[in-house]
C-alpha atoms as a PDB file:
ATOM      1  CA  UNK A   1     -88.423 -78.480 122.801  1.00  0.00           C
ATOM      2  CA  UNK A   2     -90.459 -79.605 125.421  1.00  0.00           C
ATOM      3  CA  UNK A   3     -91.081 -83.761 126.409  1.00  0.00           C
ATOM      4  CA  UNK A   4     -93.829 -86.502 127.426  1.00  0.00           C
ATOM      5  CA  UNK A   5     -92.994 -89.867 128.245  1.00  0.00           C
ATOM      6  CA  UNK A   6     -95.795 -92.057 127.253  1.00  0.00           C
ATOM      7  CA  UNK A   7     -96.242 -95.300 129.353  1.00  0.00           C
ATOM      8  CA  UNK A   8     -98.947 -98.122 128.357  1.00  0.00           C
ATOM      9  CA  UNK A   9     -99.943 -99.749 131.228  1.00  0.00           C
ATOM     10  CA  UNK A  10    -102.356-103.044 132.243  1.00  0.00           C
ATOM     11  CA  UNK A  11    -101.797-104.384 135.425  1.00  0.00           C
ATOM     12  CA  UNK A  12     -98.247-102.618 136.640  1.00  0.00           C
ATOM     13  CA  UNK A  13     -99.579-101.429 140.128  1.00  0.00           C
ATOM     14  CA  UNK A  14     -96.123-103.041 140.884  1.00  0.00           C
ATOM     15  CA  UNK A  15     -94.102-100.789 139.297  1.00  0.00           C
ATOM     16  CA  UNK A  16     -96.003 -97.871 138.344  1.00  0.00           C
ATOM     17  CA  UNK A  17     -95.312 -95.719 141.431  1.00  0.00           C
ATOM     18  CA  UNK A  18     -92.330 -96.522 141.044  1.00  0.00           C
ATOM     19  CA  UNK A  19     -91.555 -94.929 138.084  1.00  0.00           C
ATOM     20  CA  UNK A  20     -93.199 -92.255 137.868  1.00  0.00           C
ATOM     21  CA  UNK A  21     -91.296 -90.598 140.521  1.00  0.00           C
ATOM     22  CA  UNK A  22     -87.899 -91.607 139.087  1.00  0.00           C
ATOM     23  CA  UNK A  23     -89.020 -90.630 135.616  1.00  0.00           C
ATOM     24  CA  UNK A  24     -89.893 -87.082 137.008  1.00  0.00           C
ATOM     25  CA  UNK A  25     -86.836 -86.803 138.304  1.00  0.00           C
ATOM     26  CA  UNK A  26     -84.445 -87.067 135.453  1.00  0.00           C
ATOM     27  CA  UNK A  27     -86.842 -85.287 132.510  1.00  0.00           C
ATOM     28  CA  UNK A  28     -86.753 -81.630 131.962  1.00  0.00           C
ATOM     29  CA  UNK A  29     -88.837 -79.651 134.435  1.00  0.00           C
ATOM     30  CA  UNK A  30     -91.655 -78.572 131.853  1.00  0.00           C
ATOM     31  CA  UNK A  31     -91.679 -82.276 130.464  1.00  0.00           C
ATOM     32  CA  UNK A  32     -94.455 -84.724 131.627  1.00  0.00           C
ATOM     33  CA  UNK A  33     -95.285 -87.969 131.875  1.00  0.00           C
ATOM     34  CA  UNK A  34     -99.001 -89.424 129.882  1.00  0.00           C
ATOM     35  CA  UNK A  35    -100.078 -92.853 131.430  1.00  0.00           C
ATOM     36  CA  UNK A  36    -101.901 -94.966 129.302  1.00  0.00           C
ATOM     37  CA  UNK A  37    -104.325 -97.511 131.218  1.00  0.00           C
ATOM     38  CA  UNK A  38    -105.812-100.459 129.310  1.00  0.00           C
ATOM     39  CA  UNK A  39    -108.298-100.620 132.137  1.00  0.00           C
ATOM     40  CA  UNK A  40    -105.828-102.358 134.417  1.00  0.00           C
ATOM     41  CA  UNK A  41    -108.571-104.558 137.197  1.00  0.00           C
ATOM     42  CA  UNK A  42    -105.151-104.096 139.452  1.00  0.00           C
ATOM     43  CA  UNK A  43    -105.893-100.340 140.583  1.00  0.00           C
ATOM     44  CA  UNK A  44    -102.956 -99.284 138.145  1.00  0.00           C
ATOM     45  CA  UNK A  45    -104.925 -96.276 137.050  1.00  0.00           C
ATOM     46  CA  UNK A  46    -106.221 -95.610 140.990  1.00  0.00           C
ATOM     47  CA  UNK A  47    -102.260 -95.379 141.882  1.00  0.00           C
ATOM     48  CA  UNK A  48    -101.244 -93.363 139.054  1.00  0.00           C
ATOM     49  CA  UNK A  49    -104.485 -90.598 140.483  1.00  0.00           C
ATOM     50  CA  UNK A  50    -102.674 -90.767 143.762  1.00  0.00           C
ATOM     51  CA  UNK A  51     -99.619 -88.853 142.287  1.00  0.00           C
ATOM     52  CA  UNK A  52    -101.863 -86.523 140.252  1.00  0.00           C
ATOM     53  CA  UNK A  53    -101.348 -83.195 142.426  1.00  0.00           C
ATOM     54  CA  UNK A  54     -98.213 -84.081 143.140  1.00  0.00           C
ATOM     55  CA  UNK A  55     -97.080 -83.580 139.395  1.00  0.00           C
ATOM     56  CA  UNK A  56     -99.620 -81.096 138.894  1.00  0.00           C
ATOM     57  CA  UNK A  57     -99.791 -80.410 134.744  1.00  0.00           C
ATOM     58  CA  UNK A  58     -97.043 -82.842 134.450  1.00  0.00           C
ATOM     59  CA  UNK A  59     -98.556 -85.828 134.757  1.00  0.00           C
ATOM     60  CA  UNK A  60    -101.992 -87.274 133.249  1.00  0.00           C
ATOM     61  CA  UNK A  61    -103.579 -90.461 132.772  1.00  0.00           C
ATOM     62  CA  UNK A  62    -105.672 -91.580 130.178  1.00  0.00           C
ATOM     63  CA  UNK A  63    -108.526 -94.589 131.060  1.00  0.00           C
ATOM     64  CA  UNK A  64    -108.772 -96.729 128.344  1.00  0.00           C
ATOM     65  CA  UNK A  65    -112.003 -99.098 129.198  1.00  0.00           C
ATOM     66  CA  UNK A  66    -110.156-102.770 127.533  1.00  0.00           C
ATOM     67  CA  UNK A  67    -106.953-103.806 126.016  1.00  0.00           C
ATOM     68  CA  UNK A  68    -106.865-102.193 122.922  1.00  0.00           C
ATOM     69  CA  UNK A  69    -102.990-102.709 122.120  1.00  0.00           C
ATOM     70  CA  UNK A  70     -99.701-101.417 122.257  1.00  0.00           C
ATOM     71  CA  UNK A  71     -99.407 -99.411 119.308  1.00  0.00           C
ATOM     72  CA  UNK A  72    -103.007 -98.000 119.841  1.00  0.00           C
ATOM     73  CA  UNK A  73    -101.996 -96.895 123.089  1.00  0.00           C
ATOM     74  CA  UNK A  74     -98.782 -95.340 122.036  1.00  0.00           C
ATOM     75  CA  UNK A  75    -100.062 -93.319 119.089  1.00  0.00           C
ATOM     76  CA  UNK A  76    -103.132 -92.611 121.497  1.00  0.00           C
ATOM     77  CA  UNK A  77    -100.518 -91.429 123.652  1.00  0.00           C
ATOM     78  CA  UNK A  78     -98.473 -89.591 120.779  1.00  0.00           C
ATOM     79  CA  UNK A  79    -101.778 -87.584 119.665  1.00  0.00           C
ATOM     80  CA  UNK A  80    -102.439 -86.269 123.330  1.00  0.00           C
ATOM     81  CA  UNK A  81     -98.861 -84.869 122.865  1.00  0.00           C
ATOM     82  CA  UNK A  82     -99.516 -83.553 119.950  1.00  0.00           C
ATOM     83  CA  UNK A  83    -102.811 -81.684 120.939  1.00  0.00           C
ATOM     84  CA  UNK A  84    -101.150 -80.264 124.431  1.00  0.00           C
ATOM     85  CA  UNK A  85     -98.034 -78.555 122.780  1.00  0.00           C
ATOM     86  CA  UNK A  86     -95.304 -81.280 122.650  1.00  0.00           C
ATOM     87  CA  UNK A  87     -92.877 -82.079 120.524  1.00  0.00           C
ATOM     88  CA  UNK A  88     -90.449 -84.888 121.955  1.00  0.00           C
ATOM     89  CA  UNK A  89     -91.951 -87.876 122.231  1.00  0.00           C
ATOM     90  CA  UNK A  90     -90.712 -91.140 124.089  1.00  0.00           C
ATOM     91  CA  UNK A  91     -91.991 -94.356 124.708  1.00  0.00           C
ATOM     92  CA  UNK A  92     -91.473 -96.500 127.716  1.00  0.00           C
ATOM     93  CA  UNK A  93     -92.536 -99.302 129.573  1.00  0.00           C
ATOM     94  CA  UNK A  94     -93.754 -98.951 133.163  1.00  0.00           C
ATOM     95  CA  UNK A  95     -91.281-102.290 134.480  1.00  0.00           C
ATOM     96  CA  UNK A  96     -88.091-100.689 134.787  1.00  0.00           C
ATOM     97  CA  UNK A  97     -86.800-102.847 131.619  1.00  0.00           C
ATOM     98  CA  UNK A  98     -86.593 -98.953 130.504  1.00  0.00           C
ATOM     99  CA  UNK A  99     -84.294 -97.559 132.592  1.00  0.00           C
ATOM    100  CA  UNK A 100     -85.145 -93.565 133.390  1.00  0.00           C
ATOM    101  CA  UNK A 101     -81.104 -92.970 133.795  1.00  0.00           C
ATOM    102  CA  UNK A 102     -81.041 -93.683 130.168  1.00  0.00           C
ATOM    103  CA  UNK A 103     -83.663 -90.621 129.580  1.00  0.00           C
ATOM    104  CA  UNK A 104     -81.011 -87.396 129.856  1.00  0.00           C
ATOM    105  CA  UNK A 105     -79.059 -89.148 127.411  1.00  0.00           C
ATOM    106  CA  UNK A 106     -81.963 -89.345 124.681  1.00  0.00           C
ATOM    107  CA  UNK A 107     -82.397 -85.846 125.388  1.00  0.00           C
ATOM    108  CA  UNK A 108     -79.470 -84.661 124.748  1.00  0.00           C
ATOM    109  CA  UNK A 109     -79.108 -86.674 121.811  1.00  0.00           C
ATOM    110  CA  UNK A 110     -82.765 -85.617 120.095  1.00  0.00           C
ATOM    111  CA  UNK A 111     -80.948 -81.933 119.903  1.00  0.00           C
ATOM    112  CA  UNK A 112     -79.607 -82.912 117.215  1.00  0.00           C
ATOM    113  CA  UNK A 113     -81.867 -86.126 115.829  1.00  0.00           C
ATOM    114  CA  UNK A 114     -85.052 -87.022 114.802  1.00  0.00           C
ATOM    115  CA  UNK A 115     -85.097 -90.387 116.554  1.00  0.00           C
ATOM    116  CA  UNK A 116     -83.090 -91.611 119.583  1.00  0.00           C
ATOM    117  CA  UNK A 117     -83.353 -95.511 119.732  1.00  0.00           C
ATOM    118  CA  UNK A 118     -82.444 -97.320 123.057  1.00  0.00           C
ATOM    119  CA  UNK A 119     -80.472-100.038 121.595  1.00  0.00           C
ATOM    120  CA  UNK A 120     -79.947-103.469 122.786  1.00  0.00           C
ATOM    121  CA  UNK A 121     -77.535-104.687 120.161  1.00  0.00           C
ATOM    122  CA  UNK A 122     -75.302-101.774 119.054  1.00  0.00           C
ATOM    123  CA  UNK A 123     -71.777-101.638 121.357  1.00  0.00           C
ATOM    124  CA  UNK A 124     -72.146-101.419 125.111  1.00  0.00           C
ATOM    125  CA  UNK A 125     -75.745-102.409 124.658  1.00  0.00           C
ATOM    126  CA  UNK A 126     -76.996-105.298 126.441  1.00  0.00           C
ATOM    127  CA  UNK A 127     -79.879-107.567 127.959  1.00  0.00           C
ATOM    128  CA  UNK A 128     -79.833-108.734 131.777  1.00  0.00           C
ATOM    129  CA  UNK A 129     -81.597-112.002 132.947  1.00  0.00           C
ATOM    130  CA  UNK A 130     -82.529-113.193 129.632  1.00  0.00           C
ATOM    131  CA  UNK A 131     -82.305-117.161 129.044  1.00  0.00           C
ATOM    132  CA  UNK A 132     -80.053-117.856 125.692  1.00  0.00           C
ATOM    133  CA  UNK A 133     -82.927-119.130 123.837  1.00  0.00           C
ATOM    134  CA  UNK A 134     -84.832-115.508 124.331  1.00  0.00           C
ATOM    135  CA  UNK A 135     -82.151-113.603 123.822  1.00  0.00           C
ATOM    136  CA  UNK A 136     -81.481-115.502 120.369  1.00  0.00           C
ATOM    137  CA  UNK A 137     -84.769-114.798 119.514  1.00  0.00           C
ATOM    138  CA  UNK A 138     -84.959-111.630 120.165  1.00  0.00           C
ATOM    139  CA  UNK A 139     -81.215-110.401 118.322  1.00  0.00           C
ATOM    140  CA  UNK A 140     -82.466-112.955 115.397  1.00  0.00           C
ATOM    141  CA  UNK A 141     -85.755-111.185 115.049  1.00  0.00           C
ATOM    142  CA  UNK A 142     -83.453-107.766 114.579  1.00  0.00           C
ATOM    143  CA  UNK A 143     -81.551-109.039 112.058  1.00  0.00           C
ATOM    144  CA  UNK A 144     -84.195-111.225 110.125  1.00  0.00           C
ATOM    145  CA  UNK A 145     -86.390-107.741 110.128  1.00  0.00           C
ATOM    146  CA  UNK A 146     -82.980-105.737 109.183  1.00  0.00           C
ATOM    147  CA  UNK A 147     -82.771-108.415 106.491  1.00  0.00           C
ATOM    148  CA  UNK A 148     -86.218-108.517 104.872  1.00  0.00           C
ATOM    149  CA  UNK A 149     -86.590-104.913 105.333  1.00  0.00           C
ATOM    150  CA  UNK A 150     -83.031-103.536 103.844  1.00  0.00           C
ATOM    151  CA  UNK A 151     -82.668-101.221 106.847  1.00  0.00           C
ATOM    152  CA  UNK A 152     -79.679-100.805 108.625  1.00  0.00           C
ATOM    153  CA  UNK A 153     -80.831-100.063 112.322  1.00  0.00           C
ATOM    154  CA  UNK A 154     -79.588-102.820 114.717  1.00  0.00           C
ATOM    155  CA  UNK A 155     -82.540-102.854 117.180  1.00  0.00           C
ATOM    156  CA  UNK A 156     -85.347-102.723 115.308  1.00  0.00           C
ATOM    157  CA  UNK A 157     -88.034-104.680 117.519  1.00  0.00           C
ATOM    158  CA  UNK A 158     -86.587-102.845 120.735  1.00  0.00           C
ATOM    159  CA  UNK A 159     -89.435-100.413 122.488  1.00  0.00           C
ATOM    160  CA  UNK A 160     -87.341 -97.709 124.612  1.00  0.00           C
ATOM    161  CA  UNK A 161     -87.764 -94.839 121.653  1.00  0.00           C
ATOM    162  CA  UNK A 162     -86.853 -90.945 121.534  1.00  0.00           C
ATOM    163  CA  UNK A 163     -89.204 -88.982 118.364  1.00  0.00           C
ATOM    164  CA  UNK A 164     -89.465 -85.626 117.348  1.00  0.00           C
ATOM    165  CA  UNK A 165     -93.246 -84.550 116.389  1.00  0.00           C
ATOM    166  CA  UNK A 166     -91.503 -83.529 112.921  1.00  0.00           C
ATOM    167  CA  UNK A 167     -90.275 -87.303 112.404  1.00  0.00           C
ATOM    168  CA  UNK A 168     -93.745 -88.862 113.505  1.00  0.00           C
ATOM    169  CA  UNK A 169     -95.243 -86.164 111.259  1.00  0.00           C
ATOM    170  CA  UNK A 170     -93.148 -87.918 108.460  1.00  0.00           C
ATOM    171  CA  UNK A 171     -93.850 -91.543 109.524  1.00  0.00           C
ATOM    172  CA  UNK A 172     -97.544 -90.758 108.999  1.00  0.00           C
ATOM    173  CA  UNK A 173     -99.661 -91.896 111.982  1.00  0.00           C
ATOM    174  CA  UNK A 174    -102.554 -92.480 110.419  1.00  0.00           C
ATOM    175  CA  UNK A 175    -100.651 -95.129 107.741  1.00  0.00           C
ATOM    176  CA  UNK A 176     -99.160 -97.118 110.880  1.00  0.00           C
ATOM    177  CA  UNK A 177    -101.344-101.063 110.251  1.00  0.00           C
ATOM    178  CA  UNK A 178     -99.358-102.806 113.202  1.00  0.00           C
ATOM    179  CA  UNK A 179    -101.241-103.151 115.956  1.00  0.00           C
ATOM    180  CA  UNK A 180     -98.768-105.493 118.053  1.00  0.00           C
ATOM    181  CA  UNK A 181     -95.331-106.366 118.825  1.00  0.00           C
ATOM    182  CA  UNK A 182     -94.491-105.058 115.208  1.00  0.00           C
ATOM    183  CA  UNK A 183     -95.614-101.499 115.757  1.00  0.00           C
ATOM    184  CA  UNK A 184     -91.870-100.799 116.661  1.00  0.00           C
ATOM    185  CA  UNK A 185     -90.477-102.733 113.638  1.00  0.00           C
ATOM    186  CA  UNK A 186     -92.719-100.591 111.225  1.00  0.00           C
ATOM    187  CA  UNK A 187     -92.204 -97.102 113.164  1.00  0.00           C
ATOM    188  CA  UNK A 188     -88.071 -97.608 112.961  1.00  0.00           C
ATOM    189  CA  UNK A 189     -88.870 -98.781 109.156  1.00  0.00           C
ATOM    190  CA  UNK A 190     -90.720 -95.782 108.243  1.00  0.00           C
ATOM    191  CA  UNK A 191     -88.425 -93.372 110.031  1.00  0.00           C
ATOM    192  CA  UNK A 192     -85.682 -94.757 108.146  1.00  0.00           C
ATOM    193  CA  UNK A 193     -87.140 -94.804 104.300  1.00  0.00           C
ATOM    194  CA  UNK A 194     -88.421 -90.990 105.467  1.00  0.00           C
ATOM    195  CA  UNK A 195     -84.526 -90.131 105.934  1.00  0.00           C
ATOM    196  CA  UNK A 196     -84.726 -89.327 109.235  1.00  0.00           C
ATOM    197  CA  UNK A 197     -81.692 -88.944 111.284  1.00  0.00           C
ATOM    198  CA  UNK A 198     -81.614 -91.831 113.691  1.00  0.00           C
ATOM    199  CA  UNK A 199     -79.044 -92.681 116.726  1.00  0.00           C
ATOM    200  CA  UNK A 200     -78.783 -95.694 118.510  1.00  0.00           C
ATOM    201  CA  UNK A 201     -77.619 -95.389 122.157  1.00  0.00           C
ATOM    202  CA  UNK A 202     -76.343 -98.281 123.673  1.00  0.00           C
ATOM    203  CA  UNK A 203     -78.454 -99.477 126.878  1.00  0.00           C
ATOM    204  CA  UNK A 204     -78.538-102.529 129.145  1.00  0.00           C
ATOM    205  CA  UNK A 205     -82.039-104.215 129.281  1.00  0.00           C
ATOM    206  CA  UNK A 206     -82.641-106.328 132.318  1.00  0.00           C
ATOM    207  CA  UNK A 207     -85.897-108.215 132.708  1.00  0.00           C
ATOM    208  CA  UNK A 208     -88.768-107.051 134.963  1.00  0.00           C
ATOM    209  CA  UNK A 209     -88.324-107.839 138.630  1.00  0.00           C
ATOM    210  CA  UNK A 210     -92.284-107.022 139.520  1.00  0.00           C
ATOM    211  CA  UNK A 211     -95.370-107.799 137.699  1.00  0.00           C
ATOM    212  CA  UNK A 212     -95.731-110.453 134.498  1.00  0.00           C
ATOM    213  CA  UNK A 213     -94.650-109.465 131.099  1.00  0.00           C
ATOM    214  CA  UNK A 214     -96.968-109.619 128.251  1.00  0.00           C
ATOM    215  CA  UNK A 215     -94.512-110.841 125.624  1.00  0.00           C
ATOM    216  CA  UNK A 216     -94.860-114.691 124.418  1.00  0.00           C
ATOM    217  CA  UNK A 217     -93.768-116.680 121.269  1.00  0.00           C
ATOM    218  CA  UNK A 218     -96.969-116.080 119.869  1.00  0.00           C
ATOM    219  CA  UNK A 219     -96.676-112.105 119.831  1.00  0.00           C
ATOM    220  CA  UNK A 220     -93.206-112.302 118.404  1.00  0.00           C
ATOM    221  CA  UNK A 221     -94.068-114.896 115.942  1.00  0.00           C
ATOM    222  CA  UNK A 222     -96.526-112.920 114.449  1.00  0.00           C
ATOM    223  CA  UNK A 223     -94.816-109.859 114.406  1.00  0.00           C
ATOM    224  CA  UNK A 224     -91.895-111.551 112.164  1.00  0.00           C
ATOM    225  CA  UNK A 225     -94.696-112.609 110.015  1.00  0.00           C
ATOM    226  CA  UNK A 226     -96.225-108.818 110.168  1.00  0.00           C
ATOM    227  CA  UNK A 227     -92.828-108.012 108.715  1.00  0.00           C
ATOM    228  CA  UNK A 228     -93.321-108.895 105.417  1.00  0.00           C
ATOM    229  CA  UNK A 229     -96.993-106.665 105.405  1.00  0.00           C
ATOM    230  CA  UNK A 230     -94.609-104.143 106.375  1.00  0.00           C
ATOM    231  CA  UNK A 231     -92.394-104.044 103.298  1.00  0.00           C
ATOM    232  CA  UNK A 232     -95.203-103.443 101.458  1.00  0.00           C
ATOM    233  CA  UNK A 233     -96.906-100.274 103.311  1.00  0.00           C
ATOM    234  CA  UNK A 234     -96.284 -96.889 101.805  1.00  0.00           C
END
């Protein structure tokens, strides 16, 4: 099987060479790395060129003129895959709130899955630097989604995730609505009610050091609301 990382990014010129160098280094030497830019006005996508014949073949970038999303950029970044011969797919974020050490250990564990979930609130997992109030929103939002939903994964909202082509081939790509914070609710969902095998691997989440994150109470509001549109996709 052969890997791609996908990475959104708008305005990470903080991190992003960064971690691309330190995701390179841990991922299988024919798997790659596929930037997505949502036309970051911080020379994200101008830093990401610099390392371009460095990781020649293994990493691309692709220039996305306005923010269009998250999970348009992911399955953007999931069809590229698709159309350049992989079959592992992984989404990450670009602020090291994804760690790459965690990245051999959903390798080895999509051997023998469909889906490898970086998980937050199984044992051992954790979040670093989080107030009390956000991280009781953010296990609450789990469990009221594991609730309304009937599915028994423990991190459902969490966005650090391992999938074979065969289980996004079973999700359906094209029958994804989210277009927010609840993309990663609905992919889990879907994987789950396709019978997909799914692992959880416990990982510890800290907050970003660099750059400004783009979650508020208003995206995760309406993603618990999304929830309920969710239930009722096929």
């Amino acid at each position: 099987m052969k890997l791609l990382v996908v990475i959104p990014t708008y305005n990470e010129i903080e991190n992003i060479g960064k971690i691309i160098p330190e995701v390179m280094n841990v991922i299988p030497a024919d798997g790659g790395i596929i930037i997505v830019d949502d036309g970051s006005p911080d020379g994200t996508a101008e830093c990401v060129k610099e390392y371009l014949g460095k990781y020649e073949g293994r990493l691309n970038i692709l220039e996305r003129t306005q923010k269009n999303g998250l999970a348009d950029a992911y399955i953007t970044g999931f069809k590229w895959g698709f159309e350049h011969g992989y079959d592992v797919l992984c989404e990450m974020d670009a602020d090291f709130s994804h760690k790459p050490e965690y990245l051999p250990i959903m390798w080895n564990e999509i051997q023998t899955h469909d889906v490898v979930i970086g998980s937050r609130n199984v044992k051992g997992g954790a979040v670093k630097g989080w107030s009390v109030l956000r991280n009781f929103i953010s296990k609450g939002g789990s469990l009221y989604s594991r609730v309304v939903l009937g599915c028994s994964i423990k991190d459902l909202t969490g966005g650090f995730n391992m999938w074979r082509k065969t289980a996004l081939d079973a999700i359906g790509m094209n029958t994804i609505v989210s277009r927010g914070y609840s993309f990663q609710i609905e992919m889990k969902y879907k994987a789950y009610r396709a019978g997909c095998n799914i692992k959880e691997i416990p990982i510890v989440f800290p907050d970003r050091i660099a750059g400004k994150s783009k979650m508020s109470g208003g995206i995760f509001t309406e993603a618990l609301k999304a929830v309920w549109k969710i239930r009722k996709t096929k």
